[in-house]
PDB file of N, CA and C in Angstrom:
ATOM      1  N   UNK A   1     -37.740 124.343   5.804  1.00  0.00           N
ATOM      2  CA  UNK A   1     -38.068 123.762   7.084  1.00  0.00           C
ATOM      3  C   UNK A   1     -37.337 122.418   7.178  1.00  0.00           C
ATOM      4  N   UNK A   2     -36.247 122.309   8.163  1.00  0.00           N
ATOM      5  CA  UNK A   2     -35.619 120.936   8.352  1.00  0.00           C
ATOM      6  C   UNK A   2     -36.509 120.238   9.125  1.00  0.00           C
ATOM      7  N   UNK A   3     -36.358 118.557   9.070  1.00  0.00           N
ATOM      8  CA  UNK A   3     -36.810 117.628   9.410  1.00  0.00           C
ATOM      9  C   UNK A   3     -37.008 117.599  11.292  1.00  0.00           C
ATOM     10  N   UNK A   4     -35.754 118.277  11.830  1.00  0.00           N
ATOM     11  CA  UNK A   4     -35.741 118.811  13.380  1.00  0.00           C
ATOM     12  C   UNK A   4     -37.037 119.911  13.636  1.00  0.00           C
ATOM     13  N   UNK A   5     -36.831 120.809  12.657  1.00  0.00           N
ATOM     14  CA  UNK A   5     -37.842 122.265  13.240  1.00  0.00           C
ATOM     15  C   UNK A   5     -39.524 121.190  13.022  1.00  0.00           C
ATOM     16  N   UNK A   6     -39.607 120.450  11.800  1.00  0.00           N
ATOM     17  CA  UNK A   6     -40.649 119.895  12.190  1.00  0.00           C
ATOM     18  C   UNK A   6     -41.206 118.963  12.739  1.00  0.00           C
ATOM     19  N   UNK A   7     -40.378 118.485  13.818  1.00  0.00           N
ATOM     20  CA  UNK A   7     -40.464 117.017  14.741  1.00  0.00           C
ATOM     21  C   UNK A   7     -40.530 118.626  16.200  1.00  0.00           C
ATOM     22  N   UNK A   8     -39.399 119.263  16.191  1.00  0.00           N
ATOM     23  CA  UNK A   8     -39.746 120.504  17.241  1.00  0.00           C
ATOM     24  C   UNK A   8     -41.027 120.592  17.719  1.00  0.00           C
ATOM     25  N   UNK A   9     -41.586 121.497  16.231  1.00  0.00           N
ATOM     26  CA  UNK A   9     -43.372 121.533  16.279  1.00  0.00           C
ATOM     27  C   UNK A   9     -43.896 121.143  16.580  1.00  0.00           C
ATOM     28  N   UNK A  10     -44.146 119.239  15.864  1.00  0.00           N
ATOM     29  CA  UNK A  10     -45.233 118.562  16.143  1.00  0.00           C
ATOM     30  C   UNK A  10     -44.879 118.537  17.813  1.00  0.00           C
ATOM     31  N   UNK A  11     -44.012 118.111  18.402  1.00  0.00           N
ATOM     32  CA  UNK A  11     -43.599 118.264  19.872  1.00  0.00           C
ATOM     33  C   UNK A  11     -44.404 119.403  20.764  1.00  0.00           C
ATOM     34  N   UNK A  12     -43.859 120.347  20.181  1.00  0.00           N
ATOM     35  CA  UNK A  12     -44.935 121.496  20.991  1.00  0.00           C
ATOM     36  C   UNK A  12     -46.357 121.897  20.781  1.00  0.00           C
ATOM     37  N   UNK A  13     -46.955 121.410  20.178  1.00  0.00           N
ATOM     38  CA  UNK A  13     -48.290 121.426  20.104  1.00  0.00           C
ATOM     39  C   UNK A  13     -48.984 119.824  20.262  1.00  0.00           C
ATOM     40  N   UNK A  14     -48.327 119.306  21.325  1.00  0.00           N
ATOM     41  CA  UNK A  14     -48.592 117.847  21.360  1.00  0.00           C
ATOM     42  C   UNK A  14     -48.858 116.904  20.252  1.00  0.00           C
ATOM     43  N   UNK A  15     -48.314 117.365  19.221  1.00  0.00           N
ATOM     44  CA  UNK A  15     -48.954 115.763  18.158  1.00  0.00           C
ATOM     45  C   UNK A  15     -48.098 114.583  18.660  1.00  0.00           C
ATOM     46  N   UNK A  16     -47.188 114.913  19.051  1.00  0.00           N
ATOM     47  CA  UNK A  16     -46.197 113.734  19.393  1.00  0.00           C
ATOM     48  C   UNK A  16     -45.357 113.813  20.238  1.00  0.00           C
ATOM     49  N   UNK A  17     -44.439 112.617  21.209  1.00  0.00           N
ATOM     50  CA  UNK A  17     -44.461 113.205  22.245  1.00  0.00           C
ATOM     51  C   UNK A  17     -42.592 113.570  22.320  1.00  0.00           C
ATOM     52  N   UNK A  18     -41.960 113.205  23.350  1.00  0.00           N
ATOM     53  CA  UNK A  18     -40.581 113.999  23.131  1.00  0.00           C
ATOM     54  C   UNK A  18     -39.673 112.751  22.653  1.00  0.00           C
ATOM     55  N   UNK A  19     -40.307 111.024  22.198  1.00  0.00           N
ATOM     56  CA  UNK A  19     -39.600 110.217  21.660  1.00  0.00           C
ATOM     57  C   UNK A  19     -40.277 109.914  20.714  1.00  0.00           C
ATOM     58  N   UNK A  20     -40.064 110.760  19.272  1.00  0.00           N
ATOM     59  CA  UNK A  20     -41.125 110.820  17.753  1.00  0.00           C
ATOM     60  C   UNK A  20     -41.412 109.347  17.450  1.00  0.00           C
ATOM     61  N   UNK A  21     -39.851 108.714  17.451  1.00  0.00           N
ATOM     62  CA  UNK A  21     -39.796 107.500  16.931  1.00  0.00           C
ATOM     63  C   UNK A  21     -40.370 106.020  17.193  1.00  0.00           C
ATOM     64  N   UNK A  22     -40.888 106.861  18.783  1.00  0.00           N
ATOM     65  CA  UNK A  22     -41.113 105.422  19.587  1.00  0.00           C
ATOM     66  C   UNK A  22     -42.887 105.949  19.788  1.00  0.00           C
ATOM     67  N   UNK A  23     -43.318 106.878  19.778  1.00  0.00           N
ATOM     68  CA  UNK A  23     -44.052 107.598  20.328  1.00  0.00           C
ATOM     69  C   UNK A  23     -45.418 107.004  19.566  1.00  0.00           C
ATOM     70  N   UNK A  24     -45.333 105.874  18.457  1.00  0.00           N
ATOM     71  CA  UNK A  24     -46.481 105.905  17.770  1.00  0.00           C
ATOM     72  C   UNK A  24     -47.266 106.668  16.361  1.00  0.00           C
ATOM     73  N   UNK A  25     -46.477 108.184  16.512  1.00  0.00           N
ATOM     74  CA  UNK A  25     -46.750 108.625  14.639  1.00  0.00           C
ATOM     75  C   UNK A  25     -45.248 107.845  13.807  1.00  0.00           C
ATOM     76  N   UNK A  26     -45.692 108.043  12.604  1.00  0.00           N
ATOM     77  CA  UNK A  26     -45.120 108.033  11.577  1.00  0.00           C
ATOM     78  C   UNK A  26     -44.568 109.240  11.428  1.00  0.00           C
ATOM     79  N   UNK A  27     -42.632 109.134  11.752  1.00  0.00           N
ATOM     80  CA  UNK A  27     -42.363 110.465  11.286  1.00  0.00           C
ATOM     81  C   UNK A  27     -42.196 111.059  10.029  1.00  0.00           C
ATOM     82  N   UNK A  28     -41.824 110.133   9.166  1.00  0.00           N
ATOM     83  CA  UNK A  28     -41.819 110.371   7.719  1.00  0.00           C
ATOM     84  C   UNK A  28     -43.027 111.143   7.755  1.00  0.00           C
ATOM     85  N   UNK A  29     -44.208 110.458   7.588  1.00  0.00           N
ATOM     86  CA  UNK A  29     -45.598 111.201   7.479  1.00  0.00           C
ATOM     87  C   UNK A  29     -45.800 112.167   7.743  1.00  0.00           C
ATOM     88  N   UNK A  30     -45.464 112.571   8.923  1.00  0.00           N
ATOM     89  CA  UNK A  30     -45.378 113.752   9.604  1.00  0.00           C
ATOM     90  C   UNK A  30     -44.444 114.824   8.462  1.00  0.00           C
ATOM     91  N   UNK A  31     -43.468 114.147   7.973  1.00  0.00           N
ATOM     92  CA  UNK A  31     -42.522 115.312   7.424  1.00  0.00           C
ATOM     93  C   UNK A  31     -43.126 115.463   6.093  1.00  0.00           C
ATOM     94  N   UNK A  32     -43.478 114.280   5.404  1.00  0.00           N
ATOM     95  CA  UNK A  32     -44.166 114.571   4.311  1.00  0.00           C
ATOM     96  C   UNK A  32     -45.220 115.394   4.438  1.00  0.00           C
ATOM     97  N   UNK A  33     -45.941 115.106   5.314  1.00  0.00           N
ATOM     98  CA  UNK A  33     -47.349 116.197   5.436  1.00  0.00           C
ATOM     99  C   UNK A  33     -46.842 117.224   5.866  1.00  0.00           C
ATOM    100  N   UNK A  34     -45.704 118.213   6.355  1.00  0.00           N
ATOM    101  CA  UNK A  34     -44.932 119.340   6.469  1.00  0.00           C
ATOM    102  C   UNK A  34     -44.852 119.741   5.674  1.00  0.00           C
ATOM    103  N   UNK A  35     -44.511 119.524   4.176  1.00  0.00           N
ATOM    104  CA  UNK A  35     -43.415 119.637   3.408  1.00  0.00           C
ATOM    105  C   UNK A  35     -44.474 120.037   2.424  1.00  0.00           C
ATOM    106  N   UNK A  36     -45.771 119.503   2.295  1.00  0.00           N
ATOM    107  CA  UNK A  36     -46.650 119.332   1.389  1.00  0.00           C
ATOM    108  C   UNK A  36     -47.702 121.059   1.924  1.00  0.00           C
ATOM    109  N   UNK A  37     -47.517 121.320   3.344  1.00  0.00           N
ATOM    110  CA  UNK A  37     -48.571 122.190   4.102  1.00  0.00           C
ATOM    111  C   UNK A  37     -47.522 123.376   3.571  1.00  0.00           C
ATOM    112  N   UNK A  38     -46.234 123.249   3.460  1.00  0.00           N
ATOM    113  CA  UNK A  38     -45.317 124.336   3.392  1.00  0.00           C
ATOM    114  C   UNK A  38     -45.453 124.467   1.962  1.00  0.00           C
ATOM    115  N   UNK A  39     -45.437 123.437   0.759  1.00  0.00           N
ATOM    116  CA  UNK A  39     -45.681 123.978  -0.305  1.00  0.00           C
ATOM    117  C   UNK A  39     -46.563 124.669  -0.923  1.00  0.00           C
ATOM    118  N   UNK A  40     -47.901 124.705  -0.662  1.00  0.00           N
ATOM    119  CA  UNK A  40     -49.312 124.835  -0.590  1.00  0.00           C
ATOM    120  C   UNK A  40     -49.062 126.420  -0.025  1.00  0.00           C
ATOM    121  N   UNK A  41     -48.168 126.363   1.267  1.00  0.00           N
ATOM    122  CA  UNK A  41     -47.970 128.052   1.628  1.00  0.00           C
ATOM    123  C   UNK A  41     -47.487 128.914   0.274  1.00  0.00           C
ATOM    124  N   UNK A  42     -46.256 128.461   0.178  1.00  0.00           N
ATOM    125  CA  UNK A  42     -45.281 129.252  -0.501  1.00  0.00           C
ATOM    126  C   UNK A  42     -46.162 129.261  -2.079  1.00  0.00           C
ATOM    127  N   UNK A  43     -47.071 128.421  -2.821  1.00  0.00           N
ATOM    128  CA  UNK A  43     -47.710 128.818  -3.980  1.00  0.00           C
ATOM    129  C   UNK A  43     -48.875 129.742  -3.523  1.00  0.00           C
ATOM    130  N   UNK A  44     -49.277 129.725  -2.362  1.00  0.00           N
ATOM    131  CA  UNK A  44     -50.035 130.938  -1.698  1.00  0.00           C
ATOM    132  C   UNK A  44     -49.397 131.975  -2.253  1.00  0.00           C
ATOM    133  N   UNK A  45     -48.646 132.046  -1.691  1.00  0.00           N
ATOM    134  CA  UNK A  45     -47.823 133.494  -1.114  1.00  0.00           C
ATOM    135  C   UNK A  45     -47.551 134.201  -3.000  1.00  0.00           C
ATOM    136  N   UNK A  46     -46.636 132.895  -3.631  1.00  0.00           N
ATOM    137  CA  UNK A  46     -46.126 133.746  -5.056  1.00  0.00           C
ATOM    138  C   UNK A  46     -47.315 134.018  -5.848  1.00  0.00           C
ATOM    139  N   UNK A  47     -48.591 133.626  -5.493  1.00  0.00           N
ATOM    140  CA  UNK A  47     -49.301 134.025  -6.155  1.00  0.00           C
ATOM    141  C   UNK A  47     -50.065 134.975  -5.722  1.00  0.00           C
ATOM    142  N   UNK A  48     -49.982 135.959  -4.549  1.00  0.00           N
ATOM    143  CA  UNK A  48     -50.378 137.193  -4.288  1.00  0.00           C
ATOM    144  C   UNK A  48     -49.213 138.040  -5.539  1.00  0.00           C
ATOM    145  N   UNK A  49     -48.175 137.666  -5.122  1.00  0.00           N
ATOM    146  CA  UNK A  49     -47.352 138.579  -5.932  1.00  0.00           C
ATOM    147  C   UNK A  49     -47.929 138.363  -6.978  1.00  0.00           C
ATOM    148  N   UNK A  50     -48.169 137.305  -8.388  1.00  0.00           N
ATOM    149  CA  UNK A  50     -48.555 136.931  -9.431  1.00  0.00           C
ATOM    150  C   UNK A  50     -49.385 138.206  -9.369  1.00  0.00           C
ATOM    151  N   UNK A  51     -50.381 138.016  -8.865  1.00  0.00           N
ATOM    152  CA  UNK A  51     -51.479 139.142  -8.203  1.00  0.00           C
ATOM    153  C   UNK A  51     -51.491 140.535  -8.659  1.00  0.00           C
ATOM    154  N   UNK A  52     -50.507 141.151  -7.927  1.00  0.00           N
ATOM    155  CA  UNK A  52     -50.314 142.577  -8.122  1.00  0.00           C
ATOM    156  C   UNK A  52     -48.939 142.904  -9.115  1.00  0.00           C
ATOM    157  N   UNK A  53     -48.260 141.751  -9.546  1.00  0.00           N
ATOM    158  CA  UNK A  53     -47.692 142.008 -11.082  1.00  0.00           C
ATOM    159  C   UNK A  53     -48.683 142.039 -12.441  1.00  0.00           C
ATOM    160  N   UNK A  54     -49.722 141.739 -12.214  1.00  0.00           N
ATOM    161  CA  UNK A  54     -50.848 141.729 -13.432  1.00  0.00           C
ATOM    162  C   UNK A  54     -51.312 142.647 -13.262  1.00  0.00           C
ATOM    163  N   UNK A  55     -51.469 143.743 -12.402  1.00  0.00           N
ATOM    164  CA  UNK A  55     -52.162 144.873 -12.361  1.00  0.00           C
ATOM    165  C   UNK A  55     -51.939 145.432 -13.801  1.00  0.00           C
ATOM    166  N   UNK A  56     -53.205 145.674 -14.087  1.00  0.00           N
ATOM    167  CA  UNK A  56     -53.271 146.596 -15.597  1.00  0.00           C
ATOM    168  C   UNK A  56     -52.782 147.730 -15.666  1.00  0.00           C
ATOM    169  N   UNK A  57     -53.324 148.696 -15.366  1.00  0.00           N
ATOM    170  CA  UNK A  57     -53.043 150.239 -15.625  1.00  0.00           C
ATOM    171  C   UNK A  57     -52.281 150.999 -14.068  1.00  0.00           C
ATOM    172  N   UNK A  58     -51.346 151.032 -14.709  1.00  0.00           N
ATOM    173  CA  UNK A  58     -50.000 151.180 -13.730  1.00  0.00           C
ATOM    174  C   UNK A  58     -49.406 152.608 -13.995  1.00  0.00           C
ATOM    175  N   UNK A  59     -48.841 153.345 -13.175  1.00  0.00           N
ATOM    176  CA  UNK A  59     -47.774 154.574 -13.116  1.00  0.00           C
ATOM    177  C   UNK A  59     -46.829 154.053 -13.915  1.00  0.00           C
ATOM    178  N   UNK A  60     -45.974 155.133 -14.325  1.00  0.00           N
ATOM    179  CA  UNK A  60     -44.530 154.737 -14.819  1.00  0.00           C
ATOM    180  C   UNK A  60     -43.529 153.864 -13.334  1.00  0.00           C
ATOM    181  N   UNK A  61     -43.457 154.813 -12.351  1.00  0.00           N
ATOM    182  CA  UNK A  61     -42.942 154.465 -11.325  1.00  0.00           C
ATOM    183  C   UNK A  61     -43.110 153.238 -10.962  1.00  0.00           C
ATOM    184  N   UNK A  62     -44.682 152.721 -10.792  1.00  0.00           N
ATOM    185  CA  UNK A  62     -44.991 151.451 -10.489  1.00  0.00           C
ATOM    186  C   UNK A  62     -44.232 150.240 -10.787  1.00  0.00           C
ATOM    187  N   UNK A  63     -43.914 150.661 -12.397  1.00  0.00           N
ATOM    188  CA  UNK A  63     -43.499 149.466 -13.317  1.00  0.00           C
ATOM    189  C   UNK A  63     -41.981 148.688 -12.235  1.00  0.00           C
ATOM    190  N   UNK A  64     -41.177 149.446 -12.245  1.00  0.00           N
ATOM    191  CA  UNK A  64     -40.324 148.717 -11.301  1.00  0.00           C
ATOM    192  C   UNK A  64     -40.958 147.513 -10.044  1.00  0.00           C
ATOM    193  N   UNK A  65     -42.159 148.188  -9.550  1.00  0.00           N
ATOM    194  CA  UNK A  65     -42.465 147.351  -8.253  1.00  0.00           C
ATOM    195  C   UNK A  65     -43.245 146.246  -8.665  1.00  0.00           C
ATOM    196  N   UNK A  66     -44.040 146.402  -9.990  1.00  0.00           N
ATOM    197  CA  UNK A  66     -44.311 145.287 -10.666  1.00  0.00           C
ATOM    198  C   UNK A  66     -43.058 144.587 -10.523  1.00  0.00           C
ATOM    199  N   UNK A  67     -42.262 144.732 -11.652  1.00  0.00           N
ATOM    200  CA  UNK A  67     -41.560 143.546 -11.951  1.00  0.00           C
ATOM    201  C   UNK A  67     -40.822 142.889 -10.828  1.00  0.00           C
ATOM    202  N   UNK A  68     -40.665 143.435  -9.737  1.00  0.00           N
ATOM    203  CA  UNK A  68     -40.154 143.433  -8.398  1.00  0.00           C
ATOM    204  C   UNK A  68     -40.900 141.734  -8.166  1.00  0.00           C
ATOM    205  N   UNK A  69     -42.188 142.363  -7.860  1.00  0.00           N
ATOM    206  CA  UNK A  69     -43.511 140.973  -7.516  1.00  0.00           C
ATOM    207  C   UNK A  69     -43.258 140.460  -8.266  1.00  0.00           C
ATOM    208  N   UNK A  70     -43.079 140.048  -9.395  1.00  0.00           N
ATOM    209  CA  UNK A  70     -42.696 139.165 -10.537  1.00  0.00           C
ATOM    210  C   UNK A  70     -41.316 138.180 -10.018  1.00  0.00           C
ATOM    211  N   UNK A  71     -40.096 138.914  -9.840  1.00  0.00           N
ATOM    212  CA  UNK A  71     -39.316 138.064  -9.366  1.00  0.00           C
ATOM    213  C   UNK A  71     -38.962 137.677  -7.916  1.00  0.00           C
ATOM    214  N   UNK A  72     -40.195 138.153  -7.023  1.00  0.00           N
ATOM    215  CA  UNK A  72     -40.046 137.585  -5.755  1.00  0.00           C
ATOM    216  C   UNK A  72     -41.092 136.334  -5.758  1.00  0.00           C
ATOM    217  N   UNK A  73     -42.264 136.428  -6.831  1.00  0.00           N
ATOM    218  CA  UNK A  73     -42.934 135.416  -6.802  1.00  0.00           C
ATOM    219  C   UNK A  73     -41.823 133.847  -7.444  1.00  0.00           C
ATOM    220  N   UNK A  74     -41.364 134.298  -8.468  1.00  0.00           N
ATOM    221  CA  UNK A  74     -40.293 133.248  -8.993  1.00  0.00           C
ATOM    222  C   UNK A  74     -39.313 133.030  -8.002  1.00  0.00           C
ATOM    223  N   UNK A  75     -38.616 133.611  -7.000  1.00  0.00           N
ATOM    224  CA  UNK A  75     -37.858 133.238  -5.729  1.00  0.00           C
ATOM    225  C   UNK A  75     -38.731 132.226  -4.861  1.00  0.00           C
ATOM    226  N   UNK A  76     -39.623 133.002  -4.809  1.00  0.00           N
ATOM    227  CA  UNK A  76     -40.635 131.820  -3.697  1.00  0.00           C
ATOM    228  C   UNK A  76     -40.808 130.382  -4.063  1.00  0.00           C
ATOM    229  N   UNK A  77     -41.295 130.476  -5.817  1.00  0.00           N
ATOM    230  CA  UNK A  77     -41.571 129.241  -6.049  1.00  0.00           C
ATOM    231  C   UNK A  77     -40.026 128.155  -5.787  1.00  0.00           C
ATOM    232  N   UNK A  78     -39.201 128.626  -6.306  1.00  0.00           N
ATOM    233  CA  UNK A  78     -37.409 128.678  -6.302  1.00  0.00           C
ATOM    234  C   UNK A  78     -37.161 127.490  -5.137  1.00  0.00           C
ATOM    235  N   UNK A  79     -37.982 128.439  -3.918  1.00  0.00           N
ATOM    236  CA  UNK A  79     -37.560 127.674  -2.635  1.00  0.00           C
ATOM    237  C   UNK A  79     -38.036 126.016  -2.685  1.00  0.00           C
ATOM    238  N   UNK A  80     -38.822 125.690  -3.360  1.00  0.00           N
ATOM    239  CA  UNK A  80     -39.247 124.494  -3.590  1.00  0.00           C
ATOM    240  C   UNK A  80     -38.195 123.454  -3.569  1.00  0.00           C
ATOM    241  N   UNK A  81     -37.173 123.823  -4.364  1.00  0.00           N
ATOM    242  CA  UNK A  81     -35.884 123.105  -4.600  1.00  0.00           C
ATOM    243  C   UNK A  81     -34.788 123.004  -3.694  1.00  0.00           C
ATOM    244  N   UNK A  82     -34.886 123.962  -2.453  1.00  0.00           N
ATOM    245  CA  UNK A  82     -34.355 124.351  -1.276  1.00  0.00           C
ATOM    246  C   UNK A  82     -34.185 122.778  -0.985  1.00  0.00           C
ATOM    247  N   UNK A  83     -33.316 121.955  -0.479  1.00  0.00           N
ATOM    248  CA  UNK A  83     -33.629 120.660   0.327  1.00  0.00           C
ATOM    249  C   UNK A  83     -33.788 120.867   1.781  1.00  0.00           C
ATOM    250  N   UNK A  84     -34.152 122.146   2.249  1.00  0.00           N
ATOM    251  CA  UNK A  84     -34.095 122.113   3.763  1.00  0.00           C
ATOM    252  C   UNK A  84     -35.750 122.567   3.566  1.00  0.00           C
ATOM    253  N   UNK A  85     -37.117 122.259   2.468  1.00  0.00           N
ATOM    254  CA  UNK A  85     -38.210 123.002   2.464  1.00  0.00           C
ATOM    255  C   UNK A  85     -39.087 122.284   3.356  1.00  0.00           C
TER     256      UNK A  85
END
């Protein structure tokens, strides 16, 4: 999420108005508290996968889609390092 898509947002759901800077929030704040709501998602998310890669008693077939969730959960976390997160 770039620093634009989340000044966009706060814009369209009125937190702030169409001059961020002058407008009275703190945009930093604003981006930090983005950045922090988006991380909180994305350890959501890899840890559903975490989730259903621990499944115990599995098909042969399965085993692939395990390890699948395994490295989409490690992609997700990944994105962390993204500088556009």
């Amino acid at each position: 999420m770039t620093q634009d898509e989340i000044i966009e947002m706060a814009q369209e759901c009125k937190l702030i108005g169409m001059r961020p800077f002058i407008d009275g929030i703190y945009t930093e704040t604003l981006i930090d508290f983005a950045k922090l709501v988006a991380a909180k998602e994305r350890e959501a998310c890899a840890k559903v996968c975490d989730e259903y890669s621990a499944i115990g008693k599995i098909e042969e077939f399965d085993r692939g889609w395990l390890a699948c969730a395994k490295n989409i959960a490690f992609v997700i976390r990944a994105r962390t390092e993204d500088k556009n997160d």
